[in-house]
C-alpha atoms as a PDB file:
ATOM      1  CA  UNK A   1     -10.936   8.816 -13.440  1.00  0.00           C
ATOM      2  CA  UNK A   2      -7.831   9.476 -16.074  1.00  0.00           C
ATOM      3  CA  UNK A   3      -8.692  12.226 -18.636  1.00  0.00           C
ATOM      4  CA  UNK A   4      -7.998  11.990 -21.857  1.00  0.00           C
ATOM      5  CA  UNK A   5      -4.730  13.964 -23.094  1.00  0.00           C
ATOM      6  CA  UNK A   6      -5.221  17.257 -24.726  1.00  0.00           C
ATOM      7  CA  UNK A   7      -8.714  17.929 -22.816  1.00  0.00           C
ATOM      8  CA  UNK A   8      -9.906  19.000 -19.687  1.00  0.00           C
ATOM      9  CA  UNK A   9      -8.760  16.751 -17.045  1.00  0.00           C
ATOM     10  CA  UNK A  10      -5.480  15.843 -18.670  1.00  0.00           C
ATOM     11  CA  UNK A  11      -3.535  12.871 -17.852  1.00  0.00           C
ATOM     12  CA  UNK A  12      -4.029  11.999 -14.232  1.00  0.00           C
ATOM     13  CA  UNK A  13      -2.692   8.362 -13.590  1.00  0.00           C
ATOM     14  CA  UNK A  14      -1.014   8.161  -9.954  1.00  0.00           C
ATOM     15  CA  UNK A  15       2.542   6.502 -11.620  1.00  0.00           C
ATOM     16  CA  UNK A  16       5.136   5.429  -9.466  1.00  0.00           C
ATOM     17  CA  UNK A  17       6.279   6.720  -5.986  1.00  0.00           C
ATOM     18  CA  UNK A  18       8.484   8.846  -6.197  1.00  0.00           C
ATOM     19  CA  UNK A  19       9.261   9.624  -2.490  1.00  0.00           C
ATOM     20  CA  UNK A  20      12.801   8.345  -1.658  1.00  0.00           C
ATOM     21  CA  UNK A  21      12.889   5.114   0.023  1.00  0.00           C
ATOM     22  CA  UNK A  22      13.562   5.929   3.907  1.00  0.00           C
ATOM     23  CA  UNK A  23      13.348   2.679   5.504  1.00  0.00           C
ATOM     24  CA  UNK A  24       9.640   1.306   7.611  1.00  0.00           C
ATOM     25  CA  UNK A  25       7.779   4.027   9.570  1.00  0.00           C
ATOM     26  CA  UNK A  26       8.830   3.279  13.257  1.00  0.00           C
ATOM     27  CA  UNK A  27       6.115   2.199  15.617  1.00  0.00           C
ATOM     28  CA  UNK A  28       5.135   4.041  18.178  1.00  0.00           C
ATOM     29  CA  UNK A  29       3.905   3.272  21.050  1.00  0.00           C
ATOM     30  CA  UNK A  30       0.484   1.502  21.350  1.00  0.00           C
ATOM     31  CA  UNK A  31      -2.081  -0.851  23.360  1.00  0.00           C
ATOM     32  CA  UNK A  32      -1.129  -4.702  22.823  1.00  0.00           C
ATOM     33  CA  UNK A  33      -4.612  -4.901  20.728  1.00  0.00           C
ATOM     34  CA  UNK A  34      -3.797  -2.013  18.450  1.00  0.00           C
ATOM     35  CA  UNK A  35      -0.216  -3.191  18.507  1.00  0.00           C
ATOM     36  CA  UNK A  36      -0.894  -6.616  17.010  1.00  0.00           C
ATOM     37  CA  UNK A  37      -2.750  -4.680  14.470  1.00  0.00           C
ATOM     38  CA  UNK A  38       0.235  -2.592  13.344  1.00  0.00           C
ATOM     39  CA  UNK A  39       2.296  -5.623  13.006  1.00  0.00           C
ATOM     40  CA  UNK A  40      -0.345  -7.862  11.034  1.00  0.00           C
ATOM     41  CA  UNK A  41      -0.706  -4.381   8.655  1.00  0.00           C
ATOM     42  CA  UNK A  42       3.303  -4.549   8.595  1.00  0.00           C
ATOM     43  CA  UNK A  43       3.218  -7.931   7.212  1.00  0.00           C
ATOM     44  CA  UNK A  44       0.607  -7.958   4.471  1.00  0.00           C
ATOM     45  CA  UNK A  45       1.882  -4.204   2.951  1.00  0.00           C
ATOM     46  CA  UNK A  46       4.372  -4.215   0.638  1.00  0.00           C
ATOM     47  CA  UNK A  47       7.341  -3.215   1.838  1.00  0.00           C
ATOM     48  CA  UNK A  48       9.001  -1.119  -0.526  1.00  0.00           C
ATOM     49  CA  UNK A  49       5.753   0.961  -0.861  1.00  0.00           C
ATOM     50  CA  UNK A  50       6.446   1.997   3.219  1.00  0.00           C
ATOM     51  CA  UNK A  51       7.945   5.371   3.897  1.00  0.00           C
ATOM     52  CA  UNK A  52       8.792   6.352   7.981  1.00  0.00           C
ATOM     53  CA  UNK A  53       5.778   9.289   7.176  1.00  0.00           C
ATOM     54  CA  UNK A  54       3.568   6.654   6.869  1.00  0.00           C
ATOM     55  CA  UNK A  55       3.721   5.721  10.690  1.00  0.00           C
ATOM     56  CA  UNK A  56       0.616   8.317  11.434  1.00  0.00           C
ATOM     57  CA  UNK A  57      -1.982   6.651   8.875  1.00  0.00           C
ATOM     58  CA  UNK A  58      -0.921   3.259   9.990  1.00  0.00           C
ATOM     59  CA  UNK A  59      -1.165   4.240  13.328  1.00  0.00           C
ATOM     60  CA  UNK A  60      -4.291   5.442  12.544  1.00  0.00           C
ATOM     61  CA  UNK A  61      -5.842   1.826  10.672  1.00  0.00           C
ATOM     62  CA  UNK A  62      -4.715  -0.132  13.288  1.00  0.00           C
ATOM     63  CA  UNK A  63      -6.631   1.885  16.076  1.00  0.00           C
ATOM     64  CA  UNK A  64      -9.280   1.482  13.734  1.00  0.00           C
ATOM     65  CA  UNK A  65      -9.307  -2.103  13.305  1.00  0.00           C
ATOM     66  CA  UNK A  66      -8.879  -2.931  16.780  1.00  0.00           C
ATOM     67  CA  UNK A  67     -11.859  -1.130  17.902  1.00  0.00           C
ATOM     68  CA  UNK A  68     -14.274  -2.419  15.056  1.00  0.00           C
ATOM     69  CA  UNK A  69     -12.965  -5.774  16.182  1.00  0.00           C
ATOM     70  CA  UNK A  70     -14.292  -4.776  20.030  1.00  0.00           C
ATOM     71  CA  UNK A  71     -17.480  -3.374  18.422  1.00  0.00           C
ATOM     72  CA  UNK A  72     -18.157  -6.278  16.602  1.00  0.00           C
ATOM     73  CA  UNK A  73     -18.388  -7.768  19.605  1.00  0.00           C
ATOM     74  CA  UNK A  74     -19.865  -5.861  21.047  1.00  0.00           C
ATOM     75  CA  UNK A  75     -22.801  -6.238  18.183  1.00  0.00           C
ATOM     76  CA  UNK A  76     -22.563 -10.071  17.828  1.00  0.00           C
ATOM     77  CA  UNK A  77     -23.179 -10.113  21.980  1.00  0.00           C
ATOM     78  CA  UNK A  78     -26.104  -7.784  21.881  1.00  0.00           C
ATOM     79  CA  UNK A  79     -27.807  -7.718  18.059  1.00  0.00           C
ATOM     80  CA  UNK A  80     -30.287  -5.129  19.235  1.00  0.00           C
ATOM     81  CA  UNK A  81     -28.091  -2.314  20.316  1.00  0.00           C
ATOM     82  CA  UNK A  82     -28.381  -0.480  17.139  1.00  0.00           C
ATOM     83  CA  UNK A  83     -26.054   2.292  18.275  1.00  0.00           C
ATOM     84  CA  UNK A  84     -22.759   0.029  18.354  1.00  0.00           C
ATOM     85  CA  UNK A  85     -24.129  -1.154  15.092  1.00  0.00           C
ATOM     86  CA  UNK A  86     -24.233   1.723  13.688  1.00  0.00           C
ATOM     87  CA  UNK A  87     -20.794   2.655  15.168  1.00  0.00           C
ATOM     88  CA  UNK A  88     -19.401  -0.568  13.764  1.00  0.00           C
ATOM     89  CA  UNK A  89     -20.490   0.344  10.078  1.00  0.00           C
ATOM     90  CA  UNK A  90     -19.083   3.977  10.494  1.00  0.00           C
ATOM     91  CA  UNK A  91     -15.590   2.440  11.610  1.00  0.00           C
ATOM     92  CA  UNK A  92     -16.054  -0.228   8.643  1.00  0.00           C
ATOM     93  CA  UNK A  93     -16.389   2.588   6.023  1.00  0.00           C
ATOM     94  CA  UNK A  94     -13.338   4.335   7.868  1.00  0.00           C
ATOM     95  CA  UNK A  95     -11.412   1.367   7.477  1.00  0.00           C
ATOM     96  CA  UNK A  96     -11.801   0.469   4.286  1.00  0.00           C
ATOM     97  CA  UNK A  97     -11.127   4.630   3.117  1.00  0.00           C
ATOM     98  CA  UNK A  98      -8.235   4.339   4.764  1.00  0.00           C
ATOM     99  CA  UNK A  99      -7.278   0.478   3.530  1.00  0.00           C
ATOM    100  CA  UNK A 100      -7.248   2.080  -0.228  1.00  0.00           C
ATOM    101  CA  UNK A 101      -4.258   4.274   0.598  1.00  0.00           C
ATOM    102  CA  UNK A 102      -2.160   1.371   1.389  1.00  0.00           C
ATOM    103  CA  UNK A 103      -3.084  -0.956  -1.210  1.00  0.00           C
ATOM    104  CA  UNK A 104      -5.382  -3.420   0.647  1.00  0.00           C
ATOM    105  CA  UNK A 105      -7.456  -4.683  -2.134  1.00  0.00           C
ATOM    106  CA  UNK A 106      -6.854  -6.272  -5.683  1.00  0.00           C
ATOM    107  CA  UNK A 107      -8.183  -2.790  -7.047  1.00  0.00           C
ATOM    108  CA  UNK A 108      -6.509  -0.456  -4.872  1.00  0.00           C
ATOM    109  CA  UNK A 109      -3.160  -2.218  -5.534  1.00  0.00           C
ATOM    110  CA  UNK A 110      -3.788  -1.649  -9.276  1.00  0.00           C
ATOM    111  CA  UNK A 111      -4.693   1.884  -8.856  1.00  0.00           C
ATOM    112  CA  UNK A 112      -1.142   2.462  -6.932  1.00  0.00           C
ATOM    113  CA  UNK A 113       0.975   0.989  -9.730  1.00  0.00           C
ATOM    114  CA  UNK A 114       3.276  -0.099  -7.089  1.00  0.00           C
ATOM    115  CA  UNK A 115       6.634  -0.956  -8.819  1.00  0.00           C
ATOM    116  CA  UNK A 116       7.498  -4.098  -6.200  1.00  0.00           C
ATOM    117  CA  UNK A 117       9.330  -5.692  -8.552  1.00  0.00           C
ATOM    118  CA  UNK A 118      13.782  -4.869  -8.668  1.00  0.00           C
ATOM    119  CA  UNK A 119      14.319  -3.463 -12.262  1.00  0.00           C
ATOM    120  CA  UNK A 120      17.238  -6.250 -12.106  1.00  0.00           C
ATOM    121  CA  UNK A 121      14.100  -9.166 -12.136  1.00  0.00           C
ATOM    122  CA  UNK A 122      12.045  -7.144 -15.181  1.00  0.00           C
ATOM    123  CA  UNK A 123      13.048  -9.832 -18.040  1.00  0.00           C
ATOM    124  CA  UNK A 124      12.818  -6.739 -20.247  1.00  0.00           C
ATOM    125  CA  UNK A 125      16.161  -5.254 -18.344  1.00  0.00           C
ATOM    126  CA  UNK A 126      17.854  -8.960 -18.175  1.00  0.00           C
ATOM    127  CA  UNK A 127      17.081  -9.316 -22.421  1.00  0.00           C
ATOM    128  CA  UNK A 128      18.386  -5.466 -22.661  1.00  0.00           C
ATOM    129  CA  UNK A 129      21.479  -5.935 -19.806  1.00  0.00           C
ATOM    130  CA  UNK A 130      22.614  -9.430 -22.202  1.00  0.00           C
ATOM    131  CA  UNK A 131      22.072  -7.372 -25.543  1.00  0.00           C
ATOM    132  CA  UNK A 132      24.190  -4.513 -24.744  1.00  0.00           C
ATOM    133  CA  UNK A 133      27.072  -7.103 -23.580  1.00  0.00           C
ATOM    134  CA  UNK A 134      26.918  -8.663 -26.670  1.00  0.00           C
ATOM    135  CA  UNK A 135      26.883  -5.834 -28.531  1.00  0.00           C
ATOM    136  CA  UNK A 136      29.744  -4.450 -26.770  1.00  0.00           C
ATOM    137  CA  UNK A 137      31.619  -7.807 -27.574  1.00  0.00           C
ATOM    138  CA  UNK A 138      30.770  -7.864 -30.872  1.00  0.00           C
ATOM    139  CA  UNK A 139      31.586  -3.913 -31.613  1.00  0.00           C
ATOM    140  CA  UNK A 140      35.187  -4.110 -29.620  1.00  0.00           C
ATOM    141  CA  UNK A 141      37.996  -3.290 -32.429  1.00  0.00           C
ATOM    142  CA  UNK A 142      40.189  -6.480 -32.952  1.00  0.00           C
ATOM    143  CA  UNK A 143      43.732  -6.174 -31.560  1.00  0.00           C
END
């Protein structure tokens, strides 16, 4: 929760990343099932929100979602076998702490402030870039 300024808790919205941008965490190596999930998670995330540090969480959700995928399998087989059930839930909640550090739902994404869009596409910059041109023009002694 943000705090108010000036009291206890101060000002604590996350902002933009600051990290520098380092290109797409490299995969490493995996299983084919966890390795179609690292690819379908490298499609949906945005990609200038990737660092290369990032390839041990994603690593880490895509093991994740592979296996609930084989548990819930597992639990749509066999209804009764309360233990992969309960293992299925535990790796849902896993998967969907982990999900919120990348972004993976409306709310997450808002929480991130992830700044996907170029400063050159703001229309803010484009007004202010055409102003200051002008301005320039129209400021330039006469010869």
């Amino acid at each position: 929760m943000v705090g108010i300024g000036g009291r206890s808790g101060g000002d604590r919205s996350l902002g933009e990343d600051s990290s520098i941008e380092d290109g797409l965490p490299k995969k490493p190596k995996l299983s084919a099932k966890v390795s179609k999930k690292w690819d379908q998670l490298l499609e949906q995330l945005p990609q200038k929100a990737l660092r290369k540090i990032d390839a041990h969480e994603l690593k880490l959700l895509a093991e994740l979602l592979a296996h609930s995928d084989s548990l819930a399998e597992v639990v749509r087989k066999d209804p009764g076998d309360h233990a992969s059930g309960r293992l299925f839930l535990n790796y849902c909640d896993r998967i969907h702490r982990l999900s919120a550090s990348f972004g993976l739902n409306p709310g997450d994404r808002k929480r991130l402030s992830l700044a996907v869009q170029a400063e050159e596409d703001d229309p803010f910059q484009i007004w202010l870039k055409d102003a200051t041109s002008y301005m320039e023009t129209r400021l330039k002694p006469q010869e």
